[in-house]
Protein backbone atom coordinates (compact mmCIF):
# COMPACT_ATOMS: atom_id res chain seq x y z
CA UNK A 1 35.77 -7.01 -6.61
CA UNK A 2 33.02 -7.62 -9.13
CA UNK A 3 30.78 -9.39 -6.67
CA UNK A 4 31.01 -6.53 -4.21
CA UNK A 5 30.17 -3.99 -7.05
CA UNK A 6 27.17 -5.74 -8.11
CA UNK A 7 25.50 -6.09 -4.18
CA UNK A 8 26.48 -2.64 -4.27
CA UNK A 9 24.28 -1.58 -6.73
CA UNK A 10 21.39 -4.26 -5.52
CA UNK A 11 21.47 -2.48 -2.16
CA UNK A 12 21.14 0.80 -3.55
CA UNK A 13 18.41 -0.09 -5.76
CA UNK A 14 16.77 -1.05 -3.14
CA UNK A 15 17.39 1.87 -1.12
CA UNK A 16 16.09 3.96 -3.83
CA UNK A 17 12.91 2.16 -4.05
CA UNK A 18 12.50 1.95 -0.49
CA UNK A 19 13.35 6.21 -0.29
CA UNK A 20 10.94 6.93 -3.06
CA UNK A 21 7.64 4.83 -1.58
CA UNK A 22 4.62 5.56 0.40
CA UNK A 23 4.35 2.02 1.79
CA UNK A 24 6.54 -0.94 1.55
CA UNK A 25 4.90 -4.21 2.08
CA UNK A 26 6.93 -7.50 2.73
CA UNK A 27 4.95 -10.94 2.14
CA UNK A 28 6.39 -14.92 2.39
CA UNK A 29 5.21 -16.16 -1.10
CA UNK A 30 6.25 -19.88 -0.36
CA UNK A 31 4.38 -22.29 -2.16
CA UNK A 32 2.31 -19.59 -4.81
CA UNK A 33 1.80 -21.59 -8.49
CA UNK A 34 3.49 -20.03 -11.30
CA UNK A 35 -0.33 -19.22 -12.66
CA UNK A 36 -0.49 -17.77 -8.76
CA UNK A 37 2.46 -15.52 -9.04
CA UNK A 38 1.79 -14.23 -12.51
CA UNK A 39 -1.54 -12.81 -11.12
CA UNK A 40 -0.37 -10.91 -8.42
CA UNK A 41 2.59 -9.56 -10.65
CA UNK A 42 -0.14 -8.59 -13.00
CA UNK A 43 -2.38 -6.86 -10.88
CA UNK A 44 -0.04 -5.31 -8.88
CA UNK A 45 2.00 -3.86 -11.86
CA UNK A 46 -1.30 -2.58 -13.41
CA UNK A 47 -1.55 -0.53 -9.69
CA UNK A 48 2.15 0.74 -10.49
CA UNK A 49 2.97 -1.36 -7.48
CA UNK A 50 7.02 -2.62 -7.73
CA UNK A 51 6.71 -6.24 -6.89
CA UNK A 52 10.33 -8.07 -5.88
CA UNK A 53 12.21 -10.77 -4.17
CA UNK A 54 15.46 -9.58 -2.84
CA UNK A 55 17.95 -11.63 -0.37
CA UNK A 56 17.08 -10.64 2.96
CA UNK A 57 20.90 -10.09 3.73
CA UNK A 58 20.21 -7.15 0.49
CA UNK A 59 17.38 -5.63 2.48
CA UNK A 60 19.42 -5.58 5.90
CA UNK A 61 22.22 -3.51 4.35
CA UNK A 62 19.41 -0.84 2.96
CA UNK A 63 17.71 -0.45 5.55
CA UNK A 64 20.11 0.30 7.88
CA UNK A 65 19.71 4.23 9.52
CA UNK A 66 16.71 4.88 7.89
CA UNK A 67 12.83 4.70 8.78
CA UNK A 68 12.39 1.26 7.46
CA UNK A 69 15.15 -0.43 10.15
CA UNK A 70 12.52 -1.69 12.09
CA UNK A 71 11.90 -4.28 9.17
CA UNK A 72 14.83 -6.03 10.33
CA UNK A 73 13.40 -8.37 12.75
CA UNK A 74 11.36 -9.66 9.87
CA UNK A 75 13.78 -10.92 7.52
CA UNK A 76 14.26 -14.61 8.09
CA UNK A 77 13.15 -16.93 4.80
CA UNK A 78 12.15 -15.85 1.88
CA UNK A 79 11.06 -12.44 1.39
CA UNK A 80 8.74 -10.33 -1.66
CA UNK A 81 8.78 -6.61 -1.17
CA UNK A 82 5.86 -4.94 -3.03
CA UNK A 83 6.48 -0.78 -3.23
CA UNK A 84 3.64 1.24 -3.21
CA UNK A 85 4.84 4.70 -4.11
CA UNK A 86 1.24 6.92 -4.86
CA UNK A 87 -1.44 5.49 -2.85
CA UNK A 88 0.11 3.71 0.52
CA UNK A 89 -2.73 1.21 1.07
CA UNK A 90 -2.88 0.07 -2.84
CA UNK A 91 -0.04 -2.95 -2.10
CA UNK A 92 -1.20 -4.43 0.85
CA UNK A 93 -5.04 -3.92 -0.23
CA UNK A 94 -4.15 -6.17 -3.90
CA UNK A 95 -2.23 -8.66 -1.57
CA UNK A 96 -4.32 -9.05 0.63
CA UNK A 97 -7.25 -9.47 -1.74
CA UNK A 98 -4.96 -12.18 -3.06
CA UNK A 99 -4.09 -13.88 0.00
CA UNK A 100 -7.83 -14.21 0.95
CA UNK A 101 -7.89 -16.93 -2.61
CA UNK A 102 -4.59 -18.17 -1.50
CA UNK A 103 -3.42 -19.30 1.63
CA UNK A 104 0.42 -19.82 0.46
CA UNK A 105 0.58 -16.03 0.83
CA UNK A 106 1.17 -14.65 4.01
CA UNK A 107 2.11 -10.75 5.27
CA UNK A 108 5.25 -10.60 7.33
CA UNK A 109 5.27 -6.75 8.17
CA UNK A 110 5.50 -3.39 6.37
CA UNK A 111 5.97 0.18 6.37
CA UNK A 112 3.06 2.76 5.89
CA UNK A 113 4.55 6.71 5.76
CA UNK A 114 7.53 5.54 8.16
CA UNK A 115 5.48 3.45 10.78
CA UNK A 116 6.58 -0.53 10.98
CA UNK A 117 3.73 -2.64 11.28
CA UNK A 118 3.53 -6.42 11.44
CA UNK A 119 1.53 -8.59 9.82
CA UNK A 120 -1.50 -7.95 11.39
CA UNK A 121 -1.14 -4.52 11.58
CA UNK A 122 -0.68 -4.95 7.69
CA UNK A 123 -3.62 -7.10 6.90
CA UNK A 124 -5.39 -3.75 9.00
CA UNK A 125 -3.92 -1.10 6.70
CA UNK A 126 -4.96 -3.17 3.49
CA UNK A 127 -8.72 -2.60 4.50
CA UNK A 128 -8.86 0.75 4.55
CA UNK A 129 -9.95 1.98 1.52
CA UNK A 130 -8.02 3.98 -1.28
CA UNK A 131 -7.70 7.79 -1.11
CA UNK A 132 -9.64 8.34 -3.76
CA UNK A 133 -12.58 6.19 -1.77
CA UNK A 134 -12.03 8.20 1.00
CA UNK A 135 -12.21 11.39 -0.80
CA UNK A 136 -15.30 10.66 -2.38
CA UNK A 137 -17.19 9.60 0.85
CA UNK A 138 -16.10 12.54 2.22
CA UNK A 139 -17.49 15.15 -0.32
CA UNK A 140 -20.75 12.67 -0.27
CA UNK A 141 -21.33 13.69 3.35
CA UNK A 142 -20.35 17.46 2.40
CA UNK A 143 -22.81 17.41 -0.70
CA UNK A 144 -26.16 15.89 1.14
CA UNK A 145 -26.36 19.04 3.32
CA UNK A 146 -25.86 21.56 1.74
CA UNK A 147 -27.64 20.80 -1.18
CA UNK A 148 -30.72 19.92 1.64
CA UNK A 149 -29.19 23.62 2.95
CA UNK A 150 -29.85 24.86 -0.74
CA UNK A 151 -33.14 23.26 -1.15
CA UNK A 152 -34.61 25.18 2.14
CA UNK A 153 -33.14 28.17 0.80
CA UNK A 154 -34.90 28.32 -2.12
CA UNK A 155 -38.53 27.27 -0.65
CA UNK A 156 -38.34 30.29 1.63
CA UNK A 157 -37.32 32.38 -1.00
CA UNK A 158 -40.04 31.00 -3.53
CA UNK A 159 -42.37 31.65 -0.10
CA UNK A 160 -40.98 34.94 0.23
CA UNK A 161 -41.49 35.96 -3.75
CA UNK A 162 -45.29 34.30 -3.31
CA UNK A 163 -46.35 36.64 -0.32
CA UNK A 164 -44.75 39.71 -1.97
């Protein structure tokens, strides 16, 4: 009864992770170095990124009737989950930045805001940049006209104060 108990609470951890994040990112970390591994925990703990390996049999009963189901067809061998819960593209972005330096990890699929994506589809959402990026560009294009808006502005009004 014990053993039951204990899954229990795995697969509800897992649910609660999984109902809490923006993104959920599953790699195959086969064959990372200890030196390897400790890296991308590092990093991705510094980016308040959960990083861990459940049994895929685990995942199966969490995700069962809810948006990350479609995850299902991806759980053969081992499986890391890394949960992204403020910025949705911070996981895959850090694992993919590691995966670039080493080949032993590989994307397997994910789920961005309740859309499944495979691994390609993953390796896509890790290149686009944070929100904060995006933000920034944004009000970049906002501020060059209208401070070129501002500038004309105040020539025709020094023009204006000149003829007067």
């Amino acid at each position: 009864m014990a053993k039951i108990e204990q899954k229990q609470a795995i697969v509800n951890e897992i649910k609660e992770k999984m109902e809490n994040a923006a993104s959920v990112v599953m790699v195959d970390a086969r064959g990372l170095t200890v030196e390897q591994d400790t890296v991308l925990r590092k990093q991705l703990r510094e980016a308040g990124v959960d990083y861990k390996v459940y049994k895929n049999t685990m995942v199966h009963f969490a995700i069962q009737g809810t948006q990350f189901e479609g995850l299902d067809q991806y759980l053969s061998g081992p499986s890391a989950f890394a949960f992204s819960y403020e910025d949705a593209t911070t996981a895959a972005s850090i694992l993919n930045k590691i995966a670039k330096d080493v080949k032993a990890l590989e994307f397997k699929a994910g789920v961005v805001e309740g859309v499944v994506y495979n691994a390609e589809g993953m390796k896509l959402v890790a290149d686009i940049p944070s929100r904060e990026v995006l933000l920034s560009k944004l009000l970049g294009s906002f501020k060059s006209p209208m401070s070129s808006f501002a500038r004309v502005i105040d020539q025709i009004a020094k023009k204006d104060a000149a003829a007067e």
